[in-house]
Protein backbone atom coordinates (compact mmCIF):
# COMPACT_ATOMS: atom_id res chain seq x y z
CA UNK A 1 142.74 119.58 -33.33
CA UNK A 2 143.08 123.50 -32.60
CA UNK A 3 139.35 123.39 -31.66
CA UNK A 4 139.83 120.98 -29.00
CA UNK A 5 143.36 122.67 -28.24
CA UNK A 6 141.08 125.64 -27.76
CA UNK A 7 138.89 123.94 -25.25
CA UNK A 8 141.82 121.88 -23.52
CA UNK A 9 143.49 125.22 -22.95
CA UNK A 10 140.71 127.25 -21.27
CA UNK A 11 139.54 124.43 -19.43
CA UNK A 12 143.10 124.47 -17.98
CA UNK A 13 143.38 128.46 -17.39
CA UNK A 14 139.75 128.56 -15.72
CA UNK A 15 141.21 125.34 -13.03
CA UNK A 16 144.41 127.57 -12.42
CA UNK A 17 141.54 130.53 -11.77
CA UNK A 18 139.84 128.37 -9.35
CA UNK A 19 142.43 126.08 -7.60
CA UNK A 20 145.45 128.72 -7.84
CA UNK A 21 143.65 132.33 -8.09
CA UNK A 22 145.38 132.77 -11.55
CA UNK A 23 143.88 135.10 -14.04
CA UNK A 24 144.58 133.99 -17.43
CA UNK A 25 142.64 135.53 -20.56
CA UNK A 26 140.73 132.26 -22.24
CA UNK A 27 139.78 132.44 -26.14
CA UNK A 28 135.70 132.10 -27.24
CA UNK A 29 134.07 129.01 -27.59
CA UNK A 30 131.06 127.85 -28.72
CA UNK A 31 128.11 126.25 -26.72
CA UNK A 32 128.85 122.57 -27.72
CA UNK A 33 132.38 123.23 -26.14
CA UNK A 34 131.32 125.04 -22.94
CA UNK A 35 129.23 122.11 -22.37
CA UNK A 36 131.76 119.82 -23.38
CA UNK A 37 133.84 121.23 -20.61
CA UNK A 38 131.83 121.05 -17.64
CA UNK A 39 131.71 116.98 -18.83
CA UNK A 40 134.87 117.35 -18.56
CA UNK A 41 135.21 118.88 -15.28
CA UNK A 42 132.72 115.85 -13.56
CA UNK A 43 134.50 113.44 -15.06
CA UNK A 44 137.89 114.54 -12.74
CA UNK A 45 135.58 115.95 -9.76
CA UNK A 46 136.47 119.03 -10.51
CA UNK A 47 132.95 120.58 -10.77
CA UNK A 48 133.96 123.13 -8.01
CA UNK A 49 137.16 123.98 -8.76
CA UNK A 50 135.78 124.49 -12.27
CA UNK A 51 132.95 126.98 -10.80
CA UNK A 52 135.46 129.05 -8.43
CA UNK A 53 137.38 129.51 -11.29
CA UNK A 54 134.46 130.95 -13.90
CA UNK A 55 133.53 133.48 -11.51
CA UNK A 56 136.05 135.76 -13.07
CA UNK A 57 134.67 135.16 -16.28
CA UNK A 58 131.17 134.94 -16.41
CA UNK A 59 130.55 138.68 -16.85
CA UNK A 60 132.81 139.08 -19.95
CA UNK A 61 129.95 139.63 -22.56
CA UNK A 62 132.95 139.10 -25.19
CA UNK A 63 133.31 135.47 -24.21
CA UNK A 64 129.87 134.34 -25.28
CA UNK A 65 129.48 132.04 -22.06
CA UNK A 66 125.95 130.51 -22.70
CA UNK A 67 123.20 131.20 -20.09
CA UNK A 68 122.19 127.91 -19.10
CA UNK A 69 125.86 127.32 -18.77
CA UNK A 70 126.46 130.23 -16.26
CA UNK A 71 123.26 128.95 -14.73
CA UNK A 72 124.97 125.62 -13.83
CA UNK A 73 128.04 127.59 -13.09
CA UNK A 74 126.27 128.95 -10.20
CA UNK A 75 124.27 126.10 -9.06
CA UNK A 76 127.22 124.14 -9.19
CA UNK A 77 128.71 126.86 -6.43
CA UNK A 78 125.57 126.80 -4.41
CA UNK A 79 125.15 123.25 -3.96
CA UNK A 80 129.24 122.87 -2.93
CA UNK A 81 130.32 122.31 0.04
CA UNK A 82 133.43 123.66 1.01
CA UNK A 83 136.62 121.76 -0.08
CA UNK A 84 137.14 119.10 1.93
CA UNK A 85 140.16 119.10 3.83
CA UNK A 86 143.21 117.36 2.59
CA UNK A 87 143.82 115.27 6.17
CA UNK A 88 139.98 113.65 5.15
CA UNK A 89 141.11 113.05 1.54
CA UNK A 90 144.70 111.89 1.70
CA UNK A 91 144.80 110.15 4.71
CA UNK A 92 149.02 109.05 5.79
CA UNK A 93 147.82 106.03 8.06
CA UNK A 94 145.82 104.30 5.37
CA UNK A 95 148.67 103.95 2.96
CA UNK A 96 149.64 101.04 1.07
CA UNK A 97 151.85 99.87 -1.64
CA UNK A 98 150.67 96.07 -3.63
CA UNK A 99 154.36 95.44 -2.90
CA UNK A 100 155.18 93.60 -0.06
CA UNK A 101 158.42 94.87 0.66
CA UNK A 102 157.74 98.36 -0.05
CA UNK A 103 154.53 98.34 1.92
CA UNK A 104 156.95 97.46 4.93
CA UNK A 105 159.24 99.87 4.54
CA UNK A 106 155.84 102.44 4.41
CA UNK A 107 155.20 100.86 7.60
CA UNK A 108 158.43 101.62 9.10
CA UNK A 109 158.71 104.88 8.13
CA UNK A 110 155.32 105.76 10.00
CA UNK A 111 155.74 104.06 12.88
CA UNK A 112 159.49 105.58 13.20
CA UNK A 113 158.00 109.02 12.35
CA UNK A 114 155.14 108.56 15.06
CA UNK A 115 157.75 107.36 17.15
CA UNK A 116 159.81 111.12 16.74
CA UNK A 117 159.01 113.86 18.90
CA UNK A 118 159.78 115.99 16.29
CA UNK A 119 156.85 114.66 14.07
CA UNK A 120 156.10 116.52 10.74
CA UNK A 121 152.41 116.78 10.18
CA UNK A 122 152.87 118.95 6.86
CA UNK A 123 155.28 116.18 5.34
CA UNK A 124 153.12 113.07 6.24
CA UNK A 125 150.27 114.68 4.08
CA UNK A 126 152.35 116.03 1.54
CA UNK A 127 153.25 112.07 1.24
CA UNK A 128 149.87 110.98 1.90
CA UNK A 129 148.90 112.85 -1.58
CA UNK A 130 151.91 111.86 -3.63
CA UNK A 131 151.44 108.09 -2.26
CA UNK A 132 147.30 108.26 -3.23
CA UNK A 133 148.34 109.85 -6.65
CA UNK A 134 150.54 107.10 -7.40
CA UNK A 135 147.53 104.57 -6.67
CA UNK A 136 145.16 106.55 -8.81
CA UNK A 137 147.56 106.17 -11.74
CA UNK A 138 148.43 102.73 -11.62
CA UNK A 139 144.78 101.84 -11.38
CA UNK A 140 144.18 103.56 -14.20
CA UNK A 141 141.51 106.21 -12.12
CA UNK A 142 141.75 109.48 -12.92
CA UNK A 143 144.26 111.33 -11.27
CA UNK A 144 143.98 115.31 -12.38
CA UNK A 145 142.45 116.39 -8.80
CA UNK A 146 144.94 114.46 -6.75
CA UNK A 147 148.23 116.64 -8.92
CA UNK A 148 146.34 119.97 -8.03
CA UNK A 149 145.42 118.91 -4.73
CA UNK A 150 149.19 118.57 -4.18
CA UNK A 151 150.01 121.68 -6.20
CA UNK A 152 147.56 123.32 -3.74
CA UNK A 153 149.14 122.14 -0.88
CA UNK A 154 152.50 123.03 -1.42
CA UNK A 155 151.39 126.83 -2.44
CA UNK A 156 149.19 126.91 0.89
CA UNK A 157 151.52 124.53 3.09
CA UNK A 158 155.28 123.59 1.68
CA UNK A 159 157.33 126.38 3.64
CA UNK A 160 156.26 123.73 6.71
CA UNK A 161 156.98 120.71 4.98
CA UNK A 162 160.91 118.91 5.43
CA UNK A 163 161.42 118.02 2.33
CA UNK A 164 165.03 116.44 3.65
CA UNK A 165 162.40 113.53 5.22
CA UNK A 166 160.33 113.61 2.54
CA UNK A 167 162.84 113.20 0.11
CA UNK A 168 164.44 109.92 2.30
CA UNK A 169 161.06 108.49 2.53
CA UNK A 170 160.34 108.95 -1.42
CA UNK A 171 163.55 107.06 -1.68
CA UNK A 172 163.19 104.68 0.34
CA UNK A 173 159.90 103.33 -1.42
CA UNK A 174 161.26 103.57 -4.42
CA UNK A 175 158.53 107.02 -5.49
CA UNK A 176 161.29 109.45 -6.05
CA UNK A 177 160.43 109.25 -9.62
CA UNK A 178 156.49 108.96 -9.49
CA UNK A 179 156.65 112.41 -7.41
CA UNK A 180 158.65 114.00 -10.38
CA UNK A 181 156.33 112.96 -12.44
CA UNK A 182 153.36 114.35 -10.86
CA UNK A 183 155.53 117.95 -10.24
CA UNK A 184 156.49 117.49 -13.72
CA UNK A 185 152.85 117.86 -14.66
CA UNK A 186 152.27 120.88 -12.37
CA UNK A 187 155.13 122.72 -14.23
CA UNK A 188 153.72 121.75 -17.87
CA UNK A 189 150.32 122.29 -17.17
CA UNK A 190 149.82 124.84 -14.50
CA UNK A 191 152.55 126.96 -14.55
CA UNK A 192 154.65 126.06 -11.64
CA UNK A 193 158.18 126.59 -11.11
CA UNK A 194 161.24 124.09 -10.57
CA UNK A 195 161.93 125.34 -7.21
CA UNK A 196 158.81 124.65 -6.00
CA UNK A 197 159.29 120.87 -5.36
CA UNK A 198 162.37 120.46 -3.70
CA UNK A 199 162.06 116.56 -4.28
CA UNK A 200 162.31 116.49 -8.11
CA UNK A 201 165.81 115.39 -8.71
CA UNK A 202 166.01 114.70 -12.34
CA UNK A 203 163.90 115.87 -15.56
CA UNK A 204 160.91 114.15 -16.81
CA UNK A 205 159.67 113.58 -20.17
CA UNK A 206 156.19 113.71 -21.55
CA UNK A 207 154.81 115.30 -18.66
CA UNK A 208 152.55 117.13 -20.97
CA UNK A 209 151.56 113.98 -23.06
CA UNK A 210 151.23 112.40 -20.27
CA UNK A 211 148.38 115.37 -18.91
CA UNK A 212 146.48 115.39 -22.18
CA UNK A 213 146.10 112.01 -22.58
CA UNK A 214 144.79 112.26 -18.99
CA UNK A 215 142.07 114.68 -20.11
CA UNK A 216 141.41 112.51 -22.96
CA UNK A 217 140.97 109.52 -21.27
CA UNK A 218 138.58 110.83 -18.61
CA UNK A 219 135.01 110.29 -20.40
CA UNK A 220 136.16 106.37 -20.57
CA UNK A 221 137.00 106.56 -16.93
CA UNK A 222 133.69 107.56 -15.56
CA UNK A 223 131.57 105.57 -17.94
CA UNK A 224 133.34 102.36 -16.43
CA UNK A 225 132.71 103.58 -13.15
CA UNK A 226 129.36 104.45 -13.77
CA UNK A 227 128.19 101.73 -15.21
CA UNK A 228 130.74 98.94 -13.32
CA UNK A 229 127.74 97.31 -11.68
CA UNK A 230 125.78 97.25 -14.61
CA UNK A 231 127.97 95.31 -17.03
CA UNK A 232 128.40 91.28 -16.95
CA UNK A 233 131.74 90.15 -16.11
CA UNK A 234 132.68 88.08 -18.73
CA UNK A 235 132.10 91.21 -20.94
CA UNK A 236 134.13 93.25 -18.72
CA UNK A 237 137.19 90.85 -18.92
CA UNK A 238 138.98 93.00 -21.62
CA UNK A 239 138.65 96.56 -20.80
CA UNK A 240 139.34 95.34 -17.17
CA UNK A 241 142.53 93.73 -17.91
CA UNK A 242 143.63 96.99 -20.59
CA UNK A 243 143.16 99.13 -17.15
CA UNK A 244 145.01 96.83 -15.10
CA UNK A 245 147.80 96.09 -17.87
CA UNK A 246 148.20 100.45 -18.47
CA UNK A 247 150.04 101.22 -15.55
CA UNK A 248 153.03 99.35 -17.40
CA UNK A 249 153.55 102.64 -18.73
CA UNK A 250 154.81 103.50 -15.54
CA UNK A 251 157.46 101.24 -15.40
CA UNK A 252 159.64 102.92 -15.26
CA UNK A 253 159.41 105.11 -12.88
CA UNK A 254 157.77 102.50 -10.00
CA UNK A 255 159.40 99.01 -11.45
CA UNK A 256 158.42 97.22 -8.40
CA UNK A 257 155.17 98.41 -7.28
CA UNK A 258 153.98 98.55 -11.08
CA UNK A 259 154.75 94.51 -11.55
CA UNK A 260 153.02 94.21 -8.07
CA UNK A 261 149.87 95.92 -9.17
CA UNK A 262 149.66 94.20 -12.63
CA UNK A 263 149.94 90.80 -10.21
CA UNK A 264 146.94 92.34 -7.91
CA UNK A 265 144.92 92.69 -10.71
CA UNK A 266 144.98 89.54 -12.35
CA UNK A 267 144.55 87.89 -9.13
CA UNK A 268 141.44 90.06 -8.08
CA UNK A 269 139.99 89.69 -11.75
CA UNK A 270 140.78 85.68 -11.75
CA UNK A 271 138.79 85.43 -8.37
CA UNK A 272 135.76 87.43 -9.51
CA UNK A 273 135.12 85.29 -12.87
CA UNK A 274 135.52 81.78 -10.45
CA UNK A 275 132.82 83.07 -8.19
């Protein structure tokens, strides 16, 4: 356990390196483990962020970072493009909830906030990624990339954000708690501060569970995704309906949309064994 403690916790420094410009001293590893970690960095898309952040290690003779490793370090940096912009990733117009009534009152709020001369840009995204986040996690996708996209975009863009609207529109969809929760994680994980998110309003538990077993989960995650076309249905009944029935941990903090997405995904997985 304190080896892969060892590996959980540098993998975490080096993404604060490259998503937050941290510098955070990270303990010496074997090759097995680097390699273990740059798995672990494509399984959450986080090959780049991952890359950024080694640059301010890879000279440390100390650390033992093996060649090949540095090799695909800088490859990795090469081949990136830059990071995409958040408006192309977390897009405010395509949101949805599997709840009807919740998915209206989404509705509403954009077209009222479309409707306002006074529109806030900053807080429709910052919404847009907490909304997307939530639909990663219920799905049972991984999420880790989504929770520092947003912890990115509050350092780079939250003095512009009103988090008064944001707040009203978390509440009135019934994600006051789901945003917590992904702050929550920020705080635990990446060293964030209370007062950075303005719309946590009460204290969550297990945040930090919750973030390793995120991590843990992750090789599972791609290898279904990977291989989803692949794999005969009737095999893929169980795991399918495990995915589908694991956002019940979420309950609750998203009652209603959580029963609506366990309902989606019965019905979707029903219709794909009758044809």
């Amino acid at each position: 356990m304190e080896n892969y403690n060892i590996l959980i916790r540098n993998f975490l420094r080096i993404i604060r390196s490259g998503a937050f410009f941290e510098n955070r001293p990270i303990r010496i590893m074997s090759a097995y483990k680097w390699s273990e970690m740059v798995n672990l960095a494509y399984a959450h898309d986080l090959t780049t962020i991952l890359a950024k952040g080694m640059e301010q290690y890879v000279h440390d003779d100390q650390l033992n970072i093996p060649k090949d490793q540095i090799e695909v370090i800088r490859q990795q940096l090469q081949n990136s493009s830059p990071m995409m912009a958040f408006s192309s990733l977390y897009n405010f117009d395509h949101l949805h909830f599997h709840n009807k009534q919740l998915n209206a009152d989404l509705k509403q709020i954009r077209d009222d906030e479309y409707a306002d001369n006074e529109k806030s840009y900053e807080t429709m995204q910052l919404m847009a990624i907490i909304v997307t986040n939530v639909e990663h996690m219920l799905n049972g996708e991984s999420y880790l990339k989504g929770i520092i996209d947003l912890g990115r975009y509050l350092r780079s863009e939250g003095n512009k954000v009103d988090f008064v609207k944001l707040e009203n529109w978390l509440t009135k969809t019934k994600m006051t708690k789901m945003a917590s929760y992904q702050g929550a994680i920020l705080i635990e994980g990446f060293g964030f501060n209370l007062e950075e998110f303005p719309f946590i309003t009460s204290k969550v538990k297990n945040a930090k569970k919750a973030l390793m077993r995120s991590l843990d989960s992750a090789p599972s995650i791609a290898y279904n995704y990977d291989n989803s076309n692949k794999r005969d249905l009737a095999n893929d009944t169980y795991p399918s309906m495990k995915r589908n029935l694991s956002c019940l941990k979420y309950y609750r903090l998203a009652r209603q949309e959580v029963i609506a997405t366990v309902f989606q995904g019965f019905k979707r997985r029903l219709t794909e064994i009758e044809e």
